[in-house]
Protein backbone atom coordinates (compact mmCIF):
# COMPACT_ATOMS: atom_id res chain seq x y z
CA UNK A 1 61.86 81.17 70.49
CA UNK A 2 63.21 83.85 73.05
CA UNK A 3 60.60 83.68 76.51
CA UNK A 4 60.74 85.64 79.92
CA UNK A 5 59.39 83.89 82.42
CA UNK A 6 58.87 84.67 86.25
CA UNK A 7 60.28 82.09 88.35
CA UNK A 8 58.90 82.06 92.60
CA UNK A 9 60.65 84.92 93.36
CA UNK A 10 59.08 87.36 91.27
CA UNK A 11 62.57 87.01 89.45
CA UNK A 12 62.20 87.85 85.59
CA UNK A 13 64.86 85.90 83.29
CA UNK A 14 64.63 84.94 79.81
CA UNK A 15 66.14 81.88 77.83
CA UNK A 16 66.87 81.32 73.97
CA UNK A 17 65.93 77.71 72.63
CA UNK A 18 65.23 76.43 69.69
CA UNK A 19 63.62 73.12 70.28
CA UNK A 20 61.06 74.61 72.73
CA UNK A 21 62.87 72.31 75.74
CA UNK A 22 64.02 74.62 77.93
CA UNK A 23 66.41 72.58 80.13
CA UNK A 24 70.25 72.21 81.81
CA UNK A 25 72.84 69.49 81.28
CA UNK A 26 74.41 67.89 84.16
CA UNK A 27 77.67 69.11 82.36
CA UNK A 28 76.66 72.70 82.63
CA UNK A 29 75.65 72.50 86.19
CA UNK A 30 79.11 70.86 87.39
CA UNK A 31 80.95 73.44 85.14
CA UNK A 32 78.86 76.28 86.96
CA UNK A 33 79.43 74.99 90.48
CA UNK A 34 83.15 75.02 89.73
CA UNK A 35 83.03 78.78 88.41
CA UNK A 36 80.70 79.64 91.25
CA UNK A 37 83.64 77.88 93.84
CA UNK A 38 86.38 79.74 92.11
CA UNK A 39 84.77 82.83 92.51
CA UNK A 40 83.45 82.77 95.77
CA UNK A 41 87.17 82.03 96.83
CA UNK A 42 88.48 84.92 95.26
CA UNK A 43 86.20 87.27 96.60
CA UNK A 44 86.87 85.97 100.06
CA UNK A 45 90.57 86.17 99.63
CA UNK A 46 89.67 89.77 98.61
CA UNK A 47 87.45 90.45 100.99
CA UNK A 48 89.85 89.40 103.65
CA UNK A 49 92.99 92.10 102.76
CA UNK A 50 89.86 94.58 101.63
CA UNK A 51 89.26 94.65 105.51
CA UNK A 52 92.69 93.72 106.74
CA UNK A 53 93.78 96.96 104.49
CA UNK A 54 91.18 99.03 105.76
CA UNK A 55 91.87 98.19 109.64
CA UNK A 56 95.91 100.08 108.78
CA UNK A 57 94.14 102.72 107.36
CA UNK A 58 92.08 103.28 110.08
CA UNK A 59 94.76 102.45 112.39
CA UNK A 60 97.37 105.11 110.22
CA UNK A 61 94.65 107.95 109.76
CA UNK A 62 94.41 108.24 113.32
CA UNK A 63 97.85 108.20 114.38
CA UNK A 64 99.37 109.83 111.43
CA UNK A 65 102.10 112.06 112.80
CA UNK A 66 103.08 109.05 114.92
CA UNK A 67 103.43 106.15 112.39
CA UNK A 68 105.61 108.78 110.05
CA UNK A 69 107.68 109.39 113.47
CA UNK A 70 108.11 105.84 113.99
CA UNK A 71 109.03 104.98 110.21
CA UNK A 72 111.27 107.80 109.94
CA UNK A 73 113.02 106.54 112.99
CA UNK A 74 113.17 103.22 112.33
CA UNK A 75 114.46 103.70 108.74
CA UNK A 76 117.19 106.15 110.26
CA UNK A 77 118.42 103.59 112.73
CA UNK A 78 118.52 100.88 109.52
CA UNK A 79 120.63 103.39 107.55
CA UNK A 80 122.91 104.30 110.88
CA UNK A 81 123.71 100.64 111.65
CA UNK A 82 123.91 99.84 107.93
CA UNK A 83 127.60 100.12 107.83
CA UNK A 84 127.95 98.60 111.08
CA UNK A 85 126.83 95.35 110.53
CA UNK A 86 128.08 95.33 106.81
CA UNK A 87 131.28 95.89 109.28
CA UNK A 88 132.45 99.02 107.45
C-alpha cells in the first residue's frame, strides 16, 4: 500500500507499508537524530572556512597587486637568509 498524505504544512510525503500501520521505531528516531547531529556539524565546520575563505578572497581581490608584493618579498627574504641561518 504506497499513500501520500498532507501533513499541517501543506507538506506532501508518501510512505510504503505493508501492514497498513504507518509508524516509527524508537530505534529509527535515535539513529536519525544521530545522522541529523553529524550532519549539522559538518555543515557548520563547512560553513565556517566557506566564510573564513571567502573573507581572504575578498580581502586578496581587493588588494591584489599588494598581497603578490608582499609574498614575493617575503619569500625573497626566506630564500636570502636561507643560507644564513643554515650557516652556509
Amino acid at each position: 500500500m504506497n499513500t501520500a498524505l498532507d501533513d499541517k504544512e501543506g507538506v506532501l510525503w508518501s510512505t510504503a507499508c505493508d501492514t497498513g500501520a504507518v509508524d516509527t521505531a524508537p530505534q529509527e528516531l535515535q539513529a536519525l537524530g544521530a545522522h541529523v547531529g553529524q550532519c549539522r556539524g559538518r555543515v557548520a565546520r563547512l560553513g565556517a572556512a566557506q566564510c573564513a575563505l571567502e573573507a581572504v578572497q575578498g580581502f586578496v581581490g581587493a588588494r591584489l597587486v599588494t598581497t603578490l608584493t608582499v609574498v614575493v618579498a617575503v619569500v625573497g627574504l626566506v630564500v636570502w637568509l636561507w643560507p644564513a641561518a643554515a650557516g652556509l
